[in-house]
Protein backbone atom coordinates (compact mmCIF):
# COMPACT_ATOMS: atom_id res chain seq x y z
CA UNK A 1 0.00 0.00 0.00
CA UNK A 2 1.64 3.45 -0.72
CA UNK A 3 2.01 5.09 2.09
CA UNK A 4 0.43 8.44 0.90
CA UNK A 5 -3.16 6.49 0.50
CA UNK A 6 -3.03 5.16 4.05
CA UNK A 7 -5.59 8.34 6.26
CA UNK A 8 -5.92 7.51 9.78
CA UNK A 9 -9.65 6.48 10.83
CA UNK A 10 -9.57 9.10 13.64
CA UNK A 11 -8.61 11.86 12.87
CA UNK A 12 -8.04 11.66 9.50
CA UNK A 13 -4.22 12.98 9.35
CA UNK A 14 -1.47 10.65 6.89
CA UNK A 15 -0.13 7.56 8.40
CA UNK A 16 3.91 6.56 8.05
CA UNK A 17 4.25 2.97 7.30
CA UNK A 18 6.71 0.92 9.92
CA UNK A 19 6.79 -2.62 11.66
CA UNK A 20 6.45 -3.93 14.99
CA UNK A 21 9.26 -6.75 15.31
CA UNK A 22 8.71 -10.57 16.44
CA UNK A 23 11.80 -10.93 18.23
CA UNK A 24 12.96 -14.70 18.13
CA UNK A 25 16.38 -15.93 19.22
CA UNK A 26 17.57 -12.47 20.35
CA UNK A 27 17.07 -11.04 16.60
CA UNK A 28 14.50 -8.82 15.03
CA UNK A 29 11.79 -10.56 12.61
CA UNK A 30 9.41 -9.10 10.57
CA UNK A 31 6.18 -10.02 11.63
CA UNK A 32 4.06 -12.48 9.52
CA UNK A 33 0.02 -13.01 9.09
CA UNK A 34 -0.96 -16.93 8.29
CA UNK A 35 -5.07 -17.79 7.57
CA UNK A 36 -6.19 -20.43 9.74
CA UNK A 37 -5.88 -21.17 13.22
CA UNK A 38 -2.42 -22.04 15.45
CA UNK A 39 -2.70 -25.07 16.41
CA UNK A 40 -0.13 -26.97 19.05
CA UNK A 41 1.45 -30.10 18.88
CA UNK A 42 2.97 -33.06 21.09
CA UNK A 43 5.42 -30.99 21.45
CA UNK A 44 4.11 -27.68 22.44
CA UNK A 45 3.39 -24.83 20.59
CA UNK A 46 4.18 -25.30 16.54
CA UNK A 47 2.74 -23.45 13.63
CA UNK A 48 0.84 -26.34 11.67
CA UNK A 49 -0.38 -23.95 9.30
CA UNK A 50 0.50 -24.93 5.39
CA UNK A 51 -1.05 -21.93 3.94
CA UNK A 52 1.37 -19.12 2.67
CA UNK A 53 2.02 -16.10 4.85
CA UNK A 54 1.88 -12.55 4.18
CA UNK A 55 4.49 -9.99 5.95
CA UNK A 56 2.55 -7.65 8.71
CA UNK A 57 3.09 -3.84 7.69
CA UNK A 58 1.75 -1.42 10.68
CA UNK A 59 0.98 2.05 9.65
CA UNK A 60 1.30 4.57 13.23
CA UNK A 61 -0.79 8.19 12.62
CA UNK A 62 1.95 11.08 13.71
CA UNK A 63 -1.11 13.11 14.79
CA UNK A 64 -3.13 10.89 17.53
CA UNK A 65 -0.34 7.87 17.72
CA UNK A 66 -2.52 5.23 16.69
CA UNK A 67 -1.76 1.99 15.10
CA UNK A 68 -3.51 -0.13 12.10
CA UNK A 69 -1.64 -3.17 10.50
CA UNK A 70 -2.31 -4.71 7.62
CA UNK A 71 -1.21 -8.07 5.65
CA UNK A 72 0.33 -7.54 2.45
């Protein structure tokens, strides 16, 4: 999504695209949206999920601070 389309639902003011990291093994990840549920296994918690993902953009409104994400 460009980032000039994105108007924030509040109050209306542009949006700047950024990310909120899924930190794993002490590194930054970008975060990722999967359809379906998460299920667990034998094991404990594993993503089961064989759909494809989509990377998680967040877009934060300068104005009033709040946050809307969306899967691209």
């Amino acid at each position: 999504m460009p980032e000039a389309s994105i108007i924030c639902p509040r109050c209306k003011k542009a949006m700047r695209a950024g990310f909120v990291p899924d930190y794993s093994h002490g590194r930054p990840l970008l975060g990722r949206w999967f359809e379906g549920k998460f299920e667990t296994g034998w094991l404990g918690l594993s993503l089961r999920n064989k759909h494809p993902s989509l990377p998680i953009i967040t877009y934060r409104c300068a104005s009033c601070s709040y946050l809307e994400s969306y899967a691209t």
